[in-house]
N, C-alpha and C. Protein backbone atom coordinates (compact mmCIF):
# COMPACT_ATOMS: atom_id res chain seq x y z
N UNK A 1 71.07 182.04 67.75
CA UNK A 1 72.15 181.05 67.88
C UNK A 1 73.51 181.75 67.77
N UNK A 2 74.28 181.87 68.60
CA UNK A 2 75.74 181.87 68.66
C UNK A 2 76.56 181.34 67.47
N UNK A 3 77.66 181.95 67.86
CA UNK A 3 78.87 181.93 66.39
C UNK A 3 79.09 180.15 66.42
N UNK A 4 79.69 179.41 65.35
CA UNK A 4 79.66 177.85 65.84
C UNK A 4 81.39 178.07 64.95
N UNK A 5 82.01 177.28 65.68
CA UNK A 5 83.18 177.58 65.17
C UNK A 5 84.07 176.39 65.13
N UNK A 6 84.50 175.75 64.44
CA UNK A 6 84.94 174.25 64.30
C UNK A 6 86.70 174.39 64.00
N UNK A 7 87.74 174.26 65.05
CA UNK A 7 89.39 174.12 64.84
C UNK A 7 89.54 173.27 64.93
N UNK A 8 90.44 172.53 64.11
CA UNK A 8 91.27 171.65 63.71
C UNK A 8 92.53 171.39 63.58
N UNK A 9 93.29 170.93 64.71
CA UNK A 9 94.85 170.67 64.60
C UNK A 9 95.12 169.40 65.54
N UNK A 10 96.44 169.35 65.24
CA UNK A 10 96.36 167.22 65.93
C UNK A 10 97.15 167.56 67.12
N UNK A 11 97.94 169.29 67.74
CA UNK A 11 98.09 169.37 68.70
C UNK A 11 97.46 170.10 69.62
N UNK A 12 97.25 169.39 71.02
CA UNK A 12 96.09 169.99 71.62
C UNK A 12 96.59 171.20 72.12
N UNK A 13 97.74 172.03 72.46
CA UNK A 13 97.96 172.88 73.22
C UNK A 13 97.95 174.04 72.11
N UNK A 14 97.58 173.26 70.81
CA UNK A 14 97.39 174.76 69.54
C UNK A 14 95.60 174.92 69.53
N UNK A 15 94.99 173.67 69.94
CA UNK A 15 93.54 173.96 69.70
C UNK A 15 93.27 174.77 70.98
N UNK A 16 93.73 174.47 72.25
CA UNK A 16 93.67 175.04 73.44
C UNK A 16 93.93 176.93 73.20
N UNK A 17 95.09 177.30 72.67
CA UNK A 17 94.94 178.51 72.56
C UNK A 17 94.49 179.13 71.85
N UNK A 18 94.47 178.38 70.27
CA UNK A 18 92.88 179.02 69.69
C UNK A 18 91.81 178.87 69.86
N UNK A 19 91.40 178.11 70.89
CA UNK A 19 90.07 178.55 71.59
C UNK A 19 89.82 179.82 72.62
N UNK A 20 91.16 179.76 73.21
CA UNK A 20 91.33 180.92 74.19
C UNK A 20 90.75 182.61 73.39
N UNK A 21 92.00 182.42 72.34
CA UNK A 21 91.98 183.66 71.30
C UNK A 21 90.33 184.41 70.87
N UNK A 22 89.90 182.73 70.40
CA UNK A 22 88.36 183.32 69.65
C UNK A 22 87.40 183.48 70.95
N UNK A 23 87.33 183.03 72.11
CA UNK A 23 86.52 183.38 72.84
C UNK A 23 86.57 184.27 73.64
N UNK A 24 87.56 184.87 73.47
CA UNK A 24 88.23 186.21 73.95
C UNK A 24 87.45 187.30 72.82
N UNK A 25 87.73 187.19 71.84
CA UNK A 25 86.87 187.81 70.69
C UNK A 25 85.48 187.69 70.30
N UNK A 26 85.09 186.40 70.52
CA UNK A 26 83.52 185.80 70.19
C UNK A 26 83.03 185.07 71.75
N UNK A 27 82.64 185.99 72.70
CA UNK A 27 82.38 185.74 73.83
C UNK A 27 81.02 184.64 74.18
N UNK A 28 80.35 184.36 72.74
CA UNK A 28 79.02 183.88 72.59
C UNK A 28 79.21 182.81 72.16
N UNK A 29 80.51 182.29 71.34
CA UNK A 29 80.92 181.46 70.64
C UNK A 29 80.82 180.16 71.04
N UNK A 30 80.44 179.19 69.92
CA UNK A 30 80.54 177.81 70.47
C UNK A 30 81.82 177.19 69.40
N UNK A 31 82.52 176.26 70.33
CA UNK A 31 83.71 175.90 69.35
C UNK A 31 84.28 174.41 69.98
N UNK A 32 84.19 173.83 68.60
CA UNK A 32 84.36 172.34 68.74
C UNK A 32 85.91 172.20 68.38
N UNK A 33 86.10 170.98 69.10
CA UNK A 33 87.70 170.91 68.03
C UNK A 33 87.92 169.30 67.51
N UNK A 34 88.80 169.50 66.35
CA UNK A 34 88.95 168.31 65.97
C UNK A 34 90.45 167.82 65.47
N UNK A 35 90.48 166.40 65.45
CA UNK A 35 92.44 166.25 65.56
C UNK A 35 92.98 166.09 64.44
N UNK A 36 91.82 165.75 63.41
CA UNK A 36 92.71 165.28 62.17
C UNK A 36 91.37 165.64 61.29
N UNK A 37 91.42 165.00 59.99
CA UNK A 37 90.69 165.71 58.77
C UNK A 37 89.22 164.95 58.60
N UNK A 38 89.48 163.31 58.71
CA UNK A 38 88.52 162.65 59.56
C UNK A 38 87.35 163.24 60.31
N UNK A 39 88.04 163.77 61.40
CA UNK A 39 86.87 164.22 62.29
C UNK A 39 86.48 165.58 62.05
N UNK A 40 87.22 166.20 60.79
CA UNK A 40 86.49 167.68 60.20
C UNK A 40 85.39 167.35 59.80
N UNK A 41 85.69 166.38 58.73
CA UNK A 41 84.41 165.53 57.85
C UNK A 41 83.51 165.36 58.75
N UNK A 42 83.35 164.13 59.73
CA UNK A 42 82.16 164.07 60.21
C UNK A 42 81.57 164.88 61.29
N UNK A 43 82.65 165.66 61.77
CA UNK A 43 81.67 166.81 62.52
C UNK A 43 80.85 168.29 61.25
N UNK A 44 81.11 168.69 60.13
CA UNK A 44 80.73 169.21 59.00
C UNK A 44 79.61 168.29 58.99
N UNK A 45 79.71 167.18 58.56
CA UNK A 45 78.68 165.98 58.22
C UNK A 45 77.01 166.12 58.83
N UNK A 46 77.53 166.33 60.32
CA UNK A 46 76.42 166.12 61.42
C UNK A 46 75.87 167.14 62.18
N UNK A 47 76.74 168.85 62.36
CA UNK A 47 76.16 169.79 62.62
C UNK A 47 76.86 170.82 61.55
N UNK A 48 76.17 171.64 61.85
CA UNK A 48 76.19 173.31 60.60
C UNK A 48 77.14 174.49 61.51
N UNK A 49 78.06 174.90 60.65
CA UNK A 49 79.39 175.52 61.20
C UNK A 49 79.28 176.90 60.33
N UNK A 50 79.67 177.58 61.29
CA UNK A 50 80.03 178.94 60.48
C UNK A 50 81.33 179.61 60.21
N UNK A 51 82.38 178.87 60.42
CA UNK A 51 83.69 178.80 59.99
C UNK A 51 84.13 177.90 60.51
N UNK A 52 85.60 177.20 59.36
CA UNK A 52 85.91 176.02 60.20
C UNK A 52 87.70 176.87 60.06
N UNK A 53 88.55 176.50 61.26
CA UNK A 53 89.96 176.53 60.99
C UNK A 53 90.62 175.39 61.12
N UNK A 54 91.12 175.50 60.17
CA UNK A 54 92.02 174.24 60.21
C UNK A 54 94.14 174.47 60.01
N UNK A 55 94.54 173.36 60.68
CA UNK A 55 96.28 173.46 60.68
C UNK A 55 96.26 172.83 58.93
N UNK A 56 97.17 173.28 58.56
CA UNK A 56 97.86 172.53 57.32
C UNK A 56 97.96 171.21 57.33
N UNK A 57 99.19 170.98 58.25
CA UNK A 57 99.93 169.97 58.19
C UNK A 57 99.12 169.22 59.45
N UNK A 58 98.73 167.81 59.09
CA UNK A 58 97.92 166.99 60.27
C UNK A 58 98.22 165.47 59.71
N UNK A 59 97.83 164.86 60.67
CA UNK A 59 98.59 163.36 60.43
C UNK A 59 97.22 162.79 59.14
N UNK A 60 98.04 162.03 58.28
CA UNK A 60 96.17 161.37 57.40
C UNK A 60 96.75 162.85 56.19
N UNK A 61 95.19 163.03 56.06
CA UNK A 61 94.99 164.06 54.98
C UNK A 61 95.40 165.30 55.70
N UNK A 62 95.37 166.42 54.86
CA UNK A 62 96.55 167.73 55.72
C UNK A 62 94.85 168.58 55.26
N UNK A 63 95.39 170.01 55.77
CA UNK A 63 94.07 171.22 55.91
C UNK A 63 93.85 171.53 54.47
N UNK A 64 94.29 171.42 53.34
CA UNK A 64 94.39 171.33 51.69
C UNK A 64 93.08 170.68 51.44
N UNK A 65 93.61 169.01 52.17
CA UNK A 65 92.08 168.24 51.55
C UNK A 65 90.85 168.57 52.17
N UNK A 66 91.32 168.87 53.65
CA UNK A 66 89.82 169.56 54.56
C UNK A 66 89.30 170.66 53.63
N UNK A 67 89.81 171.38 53.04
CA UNK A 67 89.46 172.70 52.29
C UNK A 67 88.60 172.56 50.81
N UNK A 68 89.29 171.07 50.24
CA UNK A 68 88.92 170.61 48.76
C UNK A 68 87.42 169.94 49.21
N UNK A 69 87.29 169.53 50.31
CA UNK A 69 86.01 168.36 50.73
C UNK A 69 85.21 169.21 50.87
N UNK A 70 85.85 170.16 51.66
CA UNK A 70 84.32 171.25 52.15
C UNK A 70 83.55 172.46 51.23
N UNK A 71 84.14 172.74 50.68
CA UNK A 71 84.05 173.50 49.27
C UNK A 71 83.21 172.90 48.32
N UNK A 72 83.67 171.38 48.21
CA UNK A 72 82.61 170.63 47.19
C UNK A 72 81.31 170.20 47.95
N UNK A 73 81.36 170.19 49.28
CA UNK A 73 80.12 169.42 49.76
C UNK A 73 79.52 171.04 50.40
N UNK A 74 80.05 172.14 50.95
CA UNK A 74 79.48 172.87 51.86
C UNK A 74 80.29 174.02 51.36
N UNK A 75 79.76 174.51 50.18
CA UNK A 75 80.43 175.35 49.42
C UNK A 75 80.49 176.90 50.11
N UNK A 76 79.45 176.58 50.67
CA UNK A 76 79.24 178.73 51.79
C UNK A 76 79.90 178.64 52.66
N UNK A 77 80.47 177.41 53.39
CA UNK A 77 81.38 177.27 54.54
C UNK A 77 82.90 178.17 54.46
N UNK A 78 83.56 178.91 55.01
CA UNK A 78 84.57 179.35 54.89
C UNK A 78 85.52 178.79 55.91
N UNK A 79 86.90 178.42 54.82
CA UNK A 79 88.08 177.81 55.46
C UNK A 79 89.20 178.61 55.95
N UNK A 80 89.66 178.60 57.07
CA UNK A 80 90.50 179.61 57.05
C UNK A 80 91.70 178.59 57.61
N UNK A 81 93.11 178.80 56.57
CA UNK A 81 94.06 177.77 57.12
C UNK A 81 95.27 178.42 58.13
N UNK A 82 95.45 177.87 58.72
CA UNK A 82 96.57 178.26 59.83
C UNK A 82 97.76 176.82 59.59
N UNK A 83 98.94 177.93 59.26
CA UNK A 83 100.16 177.03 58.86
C UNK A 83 101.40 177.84 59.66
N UNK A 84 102.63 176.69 60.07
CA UNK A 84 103.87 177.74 59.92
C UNK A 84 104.64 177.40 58.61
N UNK A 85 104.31 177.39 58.01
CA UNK A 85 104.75 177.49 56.28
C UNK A 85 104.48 179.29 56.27
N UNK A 86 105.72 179.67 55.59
CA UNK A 86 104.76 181.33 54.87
C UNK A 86 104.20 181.03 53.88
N UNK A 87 103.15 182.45 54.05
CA UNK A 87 102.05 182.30 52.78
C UNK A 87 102.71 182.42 51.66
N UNK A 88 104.06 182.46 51.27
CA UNK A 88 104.29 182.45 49.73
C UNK A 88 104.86 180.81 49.30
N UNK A 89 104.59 180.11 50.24
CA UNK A 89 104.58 178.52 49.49
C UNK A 89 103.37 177.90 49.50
N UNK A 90 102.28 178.17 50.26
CA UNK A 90 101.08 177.68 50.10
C UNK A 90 99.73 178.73 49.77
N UNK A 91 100.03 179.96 50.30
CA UNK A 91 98.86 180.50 49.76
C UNK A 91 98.08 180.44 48.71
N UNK A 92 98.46 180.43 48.00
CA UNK A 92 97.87 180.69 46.31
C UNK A 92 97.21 178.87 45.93
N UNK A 93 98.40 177.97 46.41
CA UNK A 93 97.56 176.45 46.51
C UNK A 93 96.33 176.30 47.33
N UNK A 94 96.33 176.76 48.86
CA UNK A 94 95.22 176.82 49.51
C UNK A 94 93.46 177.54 49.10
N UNK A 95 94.07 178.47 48.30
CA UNK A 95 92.90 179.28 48.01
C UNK A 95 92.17 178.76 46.59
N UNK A 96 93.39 177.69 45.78
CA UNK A 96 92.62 176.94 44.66
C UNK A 96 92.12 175.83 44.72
N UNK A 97 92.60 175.09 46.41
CA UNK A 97 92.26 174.00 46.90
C UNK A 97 90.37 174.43 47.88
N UNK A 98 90.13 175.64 47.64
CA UNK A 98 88.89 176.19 48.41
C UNK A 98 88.92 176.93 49.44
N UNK A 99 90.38 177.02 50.21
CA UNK A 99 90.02 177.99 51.36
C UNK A 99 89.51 179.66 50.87
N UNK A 100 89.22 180.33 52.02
CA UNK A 100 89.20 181.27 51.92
C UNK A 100 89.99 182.43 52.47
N UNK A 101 90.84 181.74 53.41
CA UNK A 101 91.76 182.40 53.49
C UNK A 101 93.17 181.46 54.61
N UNK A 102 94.22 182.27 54.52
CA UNK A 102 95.55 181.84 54.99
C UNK A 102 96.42 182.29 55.60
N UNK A 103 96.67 181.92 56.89
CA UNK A 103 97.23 182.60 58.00
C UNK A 103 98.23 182.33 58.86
N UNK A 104 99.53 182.86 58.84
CA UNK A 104 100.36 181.88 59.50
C UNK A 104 100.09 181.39 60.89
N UNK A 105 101.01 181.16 61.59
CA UNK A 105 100.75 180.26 63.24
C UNK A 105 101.42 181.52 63.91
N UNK A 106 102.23 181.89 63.25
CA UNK A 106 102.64 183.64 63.86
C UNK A 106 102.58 184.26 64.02
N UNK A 107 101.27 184.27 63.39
CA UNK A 107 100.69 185.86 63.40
C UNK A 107 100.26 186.37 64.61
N UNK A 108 100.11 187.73 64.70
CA UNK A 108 99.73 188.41 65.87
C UNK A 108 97.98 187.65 66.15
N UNK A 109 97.54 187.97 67.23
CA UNK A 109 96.26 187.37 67.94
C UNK A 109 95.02 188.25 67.08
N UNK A 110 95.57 189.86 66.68
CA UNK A 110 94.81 190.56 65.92
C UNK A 110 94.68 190.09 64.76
N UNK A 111 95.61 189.81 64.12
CA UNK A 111 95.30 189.22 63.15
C UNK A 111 94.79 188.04 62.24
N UNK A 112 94.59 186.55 63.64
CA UNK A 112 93.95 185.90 63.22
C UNK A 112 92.15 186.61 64.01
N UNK A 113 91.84 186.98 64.21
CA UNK A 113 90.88 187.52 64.54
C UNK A 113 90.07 188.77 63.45
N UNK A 114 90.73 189.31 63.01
CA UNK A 114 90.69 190.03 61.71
C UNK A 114 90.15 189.30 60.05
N UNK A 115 91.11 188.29 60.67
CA UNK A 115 90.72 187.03 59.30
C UNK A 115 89.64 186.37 59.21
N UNK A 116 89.40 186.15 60.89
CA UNK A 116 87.91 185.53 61.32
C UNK A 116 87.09 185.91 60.71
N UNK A 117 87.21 187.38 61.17
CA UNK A 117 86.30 188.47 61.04
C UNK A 117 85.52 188.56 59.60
N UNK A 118 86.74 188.87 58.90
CA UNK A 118 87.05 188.86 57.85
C UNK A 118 85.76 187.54 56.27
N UNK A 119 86.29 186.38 56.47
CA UNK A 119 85.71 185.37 56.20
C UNK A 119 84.45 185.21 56.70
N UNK A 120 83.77 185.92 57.72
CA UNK A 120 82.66 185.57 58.35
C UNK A 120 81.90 186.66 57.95
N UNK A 121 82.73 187.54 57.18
CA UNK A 121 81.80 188.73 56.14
C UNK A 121 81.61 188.04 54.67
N UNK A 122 81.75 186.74 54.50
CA UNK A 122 81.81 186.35 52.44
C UNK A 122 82.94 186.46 52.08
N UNK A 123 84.07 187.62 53.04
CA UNK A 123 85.19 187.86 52.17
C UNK A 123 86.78 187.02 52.42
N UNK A 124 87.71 187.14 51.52
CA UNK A 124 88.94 186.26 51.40
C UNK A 124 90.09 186.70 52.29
N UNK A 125 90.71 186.29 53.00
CA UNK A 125 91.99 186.49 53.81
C UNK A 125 93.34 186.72 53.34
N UNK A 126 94.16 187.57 52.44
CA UNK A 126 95.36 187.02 51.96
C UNK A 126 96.25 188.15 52.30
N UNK A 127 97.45 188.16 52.02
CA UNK A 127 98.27 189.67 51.88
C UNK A 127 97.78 189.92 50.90
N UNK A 128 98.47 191.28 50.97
CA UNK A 128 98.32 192.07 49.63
C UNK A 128 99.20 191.71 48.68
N UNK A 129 100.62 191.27 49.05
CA UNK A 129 101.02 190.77 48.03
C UNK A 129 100.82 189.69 47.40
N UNK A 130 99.83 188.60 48.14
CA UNK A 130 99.69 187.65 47.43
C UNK A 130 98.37 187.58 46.31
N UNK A 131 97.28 188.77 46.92
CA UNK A 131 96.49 189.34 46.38
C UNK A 131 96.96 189.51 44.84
N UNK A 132 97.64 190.74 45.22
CA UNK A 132 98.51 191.02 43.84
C UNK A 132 99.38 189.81 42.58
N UNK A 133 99.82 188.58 43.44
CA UNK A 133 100.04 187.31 42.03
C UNK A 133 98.52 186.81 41.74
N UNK A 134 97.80 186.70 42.32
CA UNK A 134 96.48 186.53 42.13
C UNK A 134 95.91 187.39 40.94
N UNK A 135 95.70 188.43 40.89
CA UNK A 135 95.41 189.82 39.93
C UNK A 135 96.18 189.69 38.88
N UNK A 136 97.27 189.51 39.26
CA UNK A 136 98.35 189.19 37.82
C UNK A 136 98.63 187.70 37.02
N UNK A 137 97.34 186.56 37.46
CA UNK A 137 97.08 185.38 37.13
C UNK A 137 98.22 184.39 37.78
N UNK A 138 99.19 184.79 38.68
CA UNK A 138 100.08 183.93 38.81
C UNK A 138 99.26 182.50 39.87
N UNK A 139 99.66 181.54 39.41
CA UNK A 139 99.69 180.20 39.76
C UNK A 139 98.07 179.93 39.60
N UNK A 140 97.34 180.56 38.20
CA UNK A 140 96.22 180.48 37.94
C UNK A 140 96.07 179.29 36.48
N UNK A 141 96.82 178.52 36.29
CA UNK A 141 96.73 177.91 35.43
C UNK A 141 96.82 178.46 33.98
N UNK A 142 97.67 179.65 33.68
CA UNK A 142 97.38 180.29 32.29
C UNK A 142 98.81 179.62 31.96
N UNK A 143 99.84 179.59 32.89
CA UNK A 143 101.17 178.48 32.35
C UNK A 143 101.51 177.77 33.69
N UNK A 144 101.01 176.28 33.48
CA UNK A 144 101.04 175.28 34.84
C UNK A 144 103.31 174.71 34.41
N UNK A 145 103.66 175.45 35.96
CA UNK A 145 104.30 175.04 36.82
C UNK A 145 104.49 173.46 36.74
N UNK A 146 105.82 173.17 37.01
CA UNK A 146 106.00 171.75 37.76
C UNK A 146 105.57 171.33 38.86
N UNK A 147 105.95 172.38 39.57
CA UNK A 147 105.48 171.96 41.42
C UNK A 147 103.90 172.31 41.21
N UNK A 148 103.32 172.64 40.13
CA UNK A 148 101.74 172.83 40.57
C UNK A 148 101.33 171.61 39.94
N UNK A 149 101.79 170.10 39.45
CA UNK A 149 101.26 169.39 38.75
C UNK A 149 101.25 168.29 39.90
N UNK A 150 101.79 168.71 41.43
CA UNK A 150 101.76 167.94 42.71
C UNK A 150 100.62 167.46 43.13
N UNK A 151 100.42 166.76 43.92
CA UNK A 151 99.22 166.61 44.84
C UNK A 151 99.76 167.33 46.08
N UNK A 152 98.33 167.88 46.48
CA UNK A 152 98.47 168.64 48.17
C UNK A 152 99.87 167.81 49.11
N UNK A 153 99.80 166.67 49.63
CA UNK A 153 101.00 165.59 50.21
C UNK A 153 102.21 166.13 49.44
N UNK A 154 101.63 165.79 47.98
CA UNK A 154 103.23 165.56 47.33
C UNK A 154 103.53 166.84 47.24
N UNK A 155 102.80 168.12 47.51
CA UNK A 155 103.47 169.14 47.65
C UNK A 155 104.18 169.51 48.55
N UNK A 156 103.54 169.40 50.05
CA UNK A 156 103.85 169.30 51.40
C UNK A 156 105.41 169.02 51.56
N UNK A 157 105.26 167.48 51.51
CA UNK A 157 106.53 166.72 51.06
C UNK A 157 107.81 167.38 50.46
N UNK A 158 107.53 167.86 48.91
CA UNK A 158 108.08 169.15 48.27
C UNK A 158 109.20 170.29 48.59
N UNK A 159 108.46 171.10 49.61
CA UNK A 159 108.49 171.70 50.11
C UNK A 159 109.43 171.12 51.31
N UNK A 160 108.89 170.26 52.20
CA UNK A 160 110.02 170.17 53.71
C UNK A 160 111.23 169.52 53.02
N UNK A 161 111.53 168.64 51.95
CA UNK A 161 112.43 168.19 51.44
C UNK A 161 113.48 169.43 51.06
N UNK A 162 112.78 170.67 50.31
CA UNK A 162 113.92 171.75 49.88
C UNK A 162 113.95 172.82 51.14
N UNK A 163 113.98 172.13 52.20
CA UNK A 163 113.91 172.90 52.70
C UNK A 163 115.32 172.18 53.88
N UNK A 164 115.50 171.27 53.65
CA UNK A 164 116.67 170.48 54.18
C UNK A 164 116.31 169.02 54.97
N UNK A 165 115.23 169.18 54.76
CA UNK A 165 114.75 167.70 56.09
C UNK A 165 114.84 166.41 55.70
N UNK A 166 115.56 166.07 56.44
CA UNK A 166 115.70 164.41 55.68
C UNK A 166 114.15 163.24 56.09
N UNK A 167 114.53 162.37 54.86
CA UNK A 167 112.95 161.39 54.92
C UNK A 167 112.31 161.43 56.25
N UNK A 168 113.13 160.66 57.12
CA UNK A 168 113.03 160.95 58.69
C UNK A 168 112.84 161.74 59.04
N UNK A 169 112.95 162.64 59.42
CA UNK A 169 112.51 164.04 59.98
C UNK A 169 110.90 164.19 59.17
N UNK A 170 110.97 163.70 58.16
CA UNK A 170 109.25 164.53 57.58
C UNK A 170 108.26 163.43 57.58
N UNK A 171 108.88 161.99 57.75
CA UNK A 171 107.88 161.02 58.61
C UNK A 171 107.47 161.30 59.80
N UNK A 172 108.16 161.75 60.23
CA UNK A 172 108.26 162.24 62.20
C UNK A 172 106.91 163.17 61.75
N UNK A 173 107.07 164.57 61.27
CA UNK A 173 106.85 165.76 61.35
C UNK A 173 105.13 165.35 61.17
N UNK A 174 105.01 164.45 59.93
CA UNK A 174 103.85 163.78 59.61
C UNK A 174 103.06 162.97 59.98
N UNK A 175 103.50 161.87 60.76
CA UNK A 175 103.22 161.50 61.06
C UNK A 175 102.77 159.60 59.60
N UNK A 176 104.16 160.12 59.31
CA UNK A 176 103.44 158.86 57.97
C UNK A 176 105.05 158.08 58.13
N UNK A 177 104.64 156.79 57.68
CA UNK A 177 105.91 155.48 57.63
C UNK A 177 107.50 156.43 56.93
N UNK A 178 108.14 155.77 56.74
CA UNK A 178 109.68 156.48 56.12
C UNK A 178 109.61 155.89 54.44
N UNK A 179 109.11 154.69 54.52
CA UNK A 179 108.73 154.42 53.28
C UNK A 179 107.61 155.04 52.49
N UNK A 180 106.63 155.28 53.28
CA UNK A 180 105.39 156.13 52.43
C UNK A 180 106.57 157.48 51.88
N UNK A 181 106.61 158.13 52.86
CA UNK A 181 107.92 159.59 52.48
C UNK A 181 108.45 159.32 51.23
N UNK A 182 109.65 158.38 51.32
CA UNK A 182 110.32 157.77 50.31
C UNK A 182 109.68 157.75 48.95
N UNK A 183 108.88 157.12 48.80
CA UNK A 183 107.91 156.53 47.94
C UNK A 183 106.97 158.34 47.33
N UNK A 184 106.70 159.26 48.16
CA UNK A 184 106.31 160.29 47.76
C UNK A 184 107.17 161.06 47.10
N UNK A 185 108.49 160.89 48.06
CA UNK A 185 109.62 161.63 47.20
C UNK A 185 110.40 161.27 46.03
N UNK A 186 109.92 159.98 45.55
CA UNK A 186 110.39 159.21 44.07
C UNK A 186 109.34 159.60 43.05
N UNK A 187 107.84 159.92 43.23
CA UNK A 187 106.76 160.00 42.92
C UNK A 187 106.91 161.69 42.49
N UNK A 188 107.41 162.68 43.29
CA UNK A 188 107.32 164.47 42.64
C UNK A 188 108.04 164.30 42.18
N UNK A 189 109.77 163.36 42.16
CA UNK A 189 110.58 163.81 41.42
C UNK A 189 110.56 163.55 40.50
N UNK A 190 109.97 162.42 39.75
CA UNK A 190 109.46 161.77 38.53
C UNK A 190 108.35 163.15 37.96
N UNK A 191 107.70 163.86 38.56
CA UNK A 191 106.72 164.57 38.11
C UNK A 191 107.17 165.76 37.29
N UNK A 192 108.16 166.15 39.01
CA UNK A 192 109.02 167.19 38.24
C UNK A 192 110.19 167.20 37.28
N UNK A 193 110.28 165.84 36.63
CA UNK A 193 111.54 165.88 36.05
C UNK A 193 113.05 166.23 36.94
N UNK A 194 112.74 165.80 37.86
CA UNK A 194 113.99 166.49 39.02
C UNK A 194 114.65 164.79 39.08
N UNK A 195 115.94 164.65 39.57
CA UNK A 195 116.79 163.89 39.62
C UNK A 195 117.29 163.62 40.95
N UNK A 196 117.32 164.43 41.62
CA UNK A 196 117.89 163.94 43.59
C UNK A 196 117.31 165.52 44.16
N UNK A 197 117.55 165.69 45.16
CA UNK A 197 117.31 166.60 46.06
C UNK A 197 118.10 167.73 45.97
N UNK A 198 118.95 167.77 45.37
CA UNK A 198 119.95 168.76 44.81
C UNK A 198 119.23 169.81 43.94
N UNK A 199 118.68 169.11 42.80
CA UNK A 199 118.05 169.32 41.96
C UNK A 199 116.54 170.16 42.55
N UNK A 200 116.20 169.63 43.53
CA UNK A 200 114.68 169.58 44.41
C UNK A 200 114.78 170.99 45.16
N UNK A 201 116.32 171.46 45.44
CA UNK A 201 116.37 172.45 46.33
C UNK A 201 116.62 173.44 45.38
N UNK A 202 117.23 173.63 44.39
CA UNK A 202 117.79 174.57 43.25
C UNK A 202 116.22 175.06 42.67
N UNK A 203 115.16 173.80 42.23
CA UNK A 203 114.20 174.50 41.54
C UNK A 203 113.42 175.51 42.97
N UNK A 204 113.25 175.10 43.81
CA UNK A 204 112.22 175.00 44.97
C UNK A 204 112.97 177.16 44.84
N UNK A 205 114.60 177.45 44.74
CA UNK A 205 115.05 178.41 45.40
C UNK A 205 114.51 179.87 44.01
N UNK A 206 114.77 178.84 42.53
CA UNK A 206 114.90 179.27 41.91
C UNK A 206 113.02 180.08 41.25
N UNK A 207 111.81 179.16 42.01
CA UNK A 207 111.16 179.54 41.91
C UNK A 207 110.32 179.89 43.43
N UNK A 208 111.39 180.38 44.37
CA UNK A 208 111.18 181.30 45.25
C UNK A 208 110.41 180.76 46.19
N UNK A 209 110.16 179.80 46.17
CA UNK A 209 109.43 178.73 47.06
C UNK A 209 110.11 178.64 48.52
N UNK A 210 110.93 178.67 48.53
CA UNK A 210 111.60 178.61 49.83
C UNK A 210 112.97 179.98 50.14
């Protein structure tokens, strides 16, 4: 049986060229795709995969919860996430949320192919430097963070907020109401003890997040 390979993103002209990529590399390969987190689940559910990739950010649940579901139900499965976030705002969350590894949308073609590769040996995908906060316990729970007391969303959220985007813009981006947004962004700032967005962008800079 051939490689079985399951991508996941809600735009088709990103599943289109990562299909191109891996079958360029895995000439034997069979590869399904799916649009949202939904249809990760029940395609996992109903046939047996030997890596799944998934986008981060997807309308519904994002590639975080695809990673937390599959881990608990299909624990040998390896996740490999593809984001344009850099890996120093989500990596270290992704890999405690179950992936196995994390890869930007930028990366060279070798290098998501490497990662493939990579994960489809047992082993983990990361830089080295992120390797290295890893080794040195960072964002391992030995002193929990504000922004780590988020949910996956309310991190997401988090994040495009200090990063300048107004409610609008990250309903758009998401694909979720302006009020859900709203309502998320009253919800971290209460978490974090933060007060307006001012506040949201100062911690976000001050702990290197952005």
């Amino acid at each position: 049986m051939g490689l079985r390979i399951l991508i996941a993103d809600d735009h088709a002209v990103i599943r289109k060229g990562l299909k191109q990529i891996l079958l360029e590399a895995f000439p034997d390969a069979l590869i399904s795709e799916a649009v949202d987190a939904e249809e990760v689940t029940a395609k996992t559910i109903a046939d047996t995969w030997d890596i799944v990739i998934t986008d981060l950010s997807m309308p519904g649940r994002s590639g975080l919860d695809v990673a937390q579901d599959i881990k608990q139900n299909f624990p040998k499965l390896p996740v490999l996430i593809l984001s344009i976030h850099p890996e120093e705002q989500y990596a270290i969350r992704a890999l405690k949320s179950g992936a196995s590894g994390y890869i930007s949308k930028d990366a060279a073609t070798e290098e998501l192919v490497a990662a493939v590769k990579r994960l489809l040996a047992g082993k983990k995908y990361i830089s080295s430097e992120i390797a290295d906060k890893l080794a040195n316990g960072v964002g391992i729970d030995q002193h929990i963070t504000p922004h780590e007391l988020l949910s996956n969303r309310e991190y997401e959220i988090f994040i495009l907020l200090a990063q300048g985007k107004q409610v609008s813009e990250i309903a758009e981006q998401l694909h979720l109401g302006v009020t859900t947004i709203s309502t998320y962004r009253n919800r971290l700032l209460t978490k974090m003890g933060l007060k307006n967005n001012a506040d949201l962008i100062r911690y976000a800079l001050d702990n290197q997040l952005i």
